[in-house]
Protein backbone atom coordinates (compact mmCIF):
# COMPACT_ATOMS: atom_id res chain seq x y z
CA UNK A 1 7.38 12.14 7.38
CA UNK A 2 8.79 8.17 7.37
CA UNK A 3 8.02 6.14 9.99
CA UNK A 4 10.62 3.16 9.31
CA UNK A 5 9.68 1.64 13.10
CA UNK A 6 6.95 -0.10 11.54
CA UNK A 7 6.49 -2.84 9.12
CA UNK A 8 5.54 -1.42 6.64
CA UNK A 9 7.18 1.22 7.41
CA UNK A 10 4.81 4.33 7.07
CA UNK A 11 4.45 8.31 5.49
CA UNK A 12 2.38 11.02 6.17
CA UNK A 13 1.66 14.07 3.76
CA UNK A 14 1.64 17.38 5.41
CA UNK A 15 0.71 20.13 3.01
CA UNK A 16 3.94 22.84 3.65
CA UNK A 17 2.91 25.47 6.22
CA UNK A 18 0.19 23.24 7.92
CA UNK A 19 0.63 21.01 10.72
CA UNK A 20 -2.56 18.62 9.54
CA UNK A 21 -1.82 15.45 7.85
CA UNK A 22 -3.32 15.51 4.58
CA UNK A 23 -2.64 11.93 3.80
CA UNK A 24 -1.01 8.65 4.90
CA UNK A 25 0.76 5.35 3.25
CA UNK A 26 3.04 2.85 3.57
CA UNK A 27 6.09 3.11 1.50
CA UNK A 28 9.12 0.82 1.13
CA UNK A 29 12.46 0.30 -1.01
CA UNK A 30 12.45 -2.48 -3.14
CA UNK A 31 15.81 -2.68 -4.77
CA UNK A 32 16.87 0.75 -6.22
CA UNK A 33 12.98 1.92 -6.11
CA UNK A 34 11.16 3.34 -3.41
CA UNK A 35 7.29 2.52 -3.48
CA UNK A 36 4.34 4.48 -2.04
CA UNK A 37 0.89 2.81 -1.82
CA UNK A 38 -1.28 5.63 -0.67
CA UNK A 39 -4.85 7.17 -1.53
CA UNK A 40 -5.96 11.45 -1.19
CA UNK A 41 -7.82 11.86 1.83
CA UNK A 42 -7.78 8.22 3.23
CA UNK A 43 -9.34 7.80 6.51
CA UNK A 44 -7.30 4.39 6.58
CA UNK A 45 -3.92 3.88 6.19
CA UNK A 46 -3.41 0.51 4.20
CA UNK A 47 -1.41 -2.25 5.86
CA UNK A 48 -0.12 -4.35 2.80
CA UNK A 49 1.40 -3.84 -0.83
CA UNK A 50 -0.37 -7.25 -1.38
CA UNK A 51 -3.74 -6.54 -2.72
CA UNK A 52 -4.24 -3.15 -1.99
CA UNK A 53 -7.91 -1.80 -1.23
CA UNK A 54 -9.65 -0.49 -4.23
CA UNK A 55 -9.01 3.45 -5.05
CA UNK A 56 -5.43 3.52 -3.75
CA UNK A 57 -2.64 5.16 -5.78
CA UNK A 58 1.21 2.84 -6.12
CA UNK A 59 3.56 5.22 -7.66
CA UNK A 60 7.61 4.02 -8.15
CA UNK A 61 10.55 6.15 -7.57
CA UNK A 62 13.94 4.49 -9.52
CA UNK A 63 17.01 5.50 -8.91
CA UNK A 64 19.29 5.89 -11.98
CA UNK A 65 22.76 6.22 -12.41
């Protein structure tokens, strides 16, 4: 689920059938890409893109035409 109330606006990973969050980001579009800055199992959600705590996973979605 995206939380786009916040700044950054935020996810959560629910494995299907469970109710638990398995993990939580931030995420946000950055021209035709969508970003997620996240980490497996966090106890912390990070708060930045900029300098992102050690360990954490960025992967880029791109929109193509």
């Amino acid at each position: 689920m995206i939380d786009g109330s916040k700044q950054p606006a935020t996810i959560d990973f629910v494995r299907p059938g469970e109710k638990q969050v398995w993990t939580s980001g931030i995420v946000r579009f950055k021209n035709d890409r969508l970003e997620v800055l996240y980490q497996p199992r966090a106890q912390e959600r990070p708060t930045s893109f900029e300098n992102p705590p050690y360990g954490f996973y960025l992967f880029t979605l791109t929109k193509t035409k």
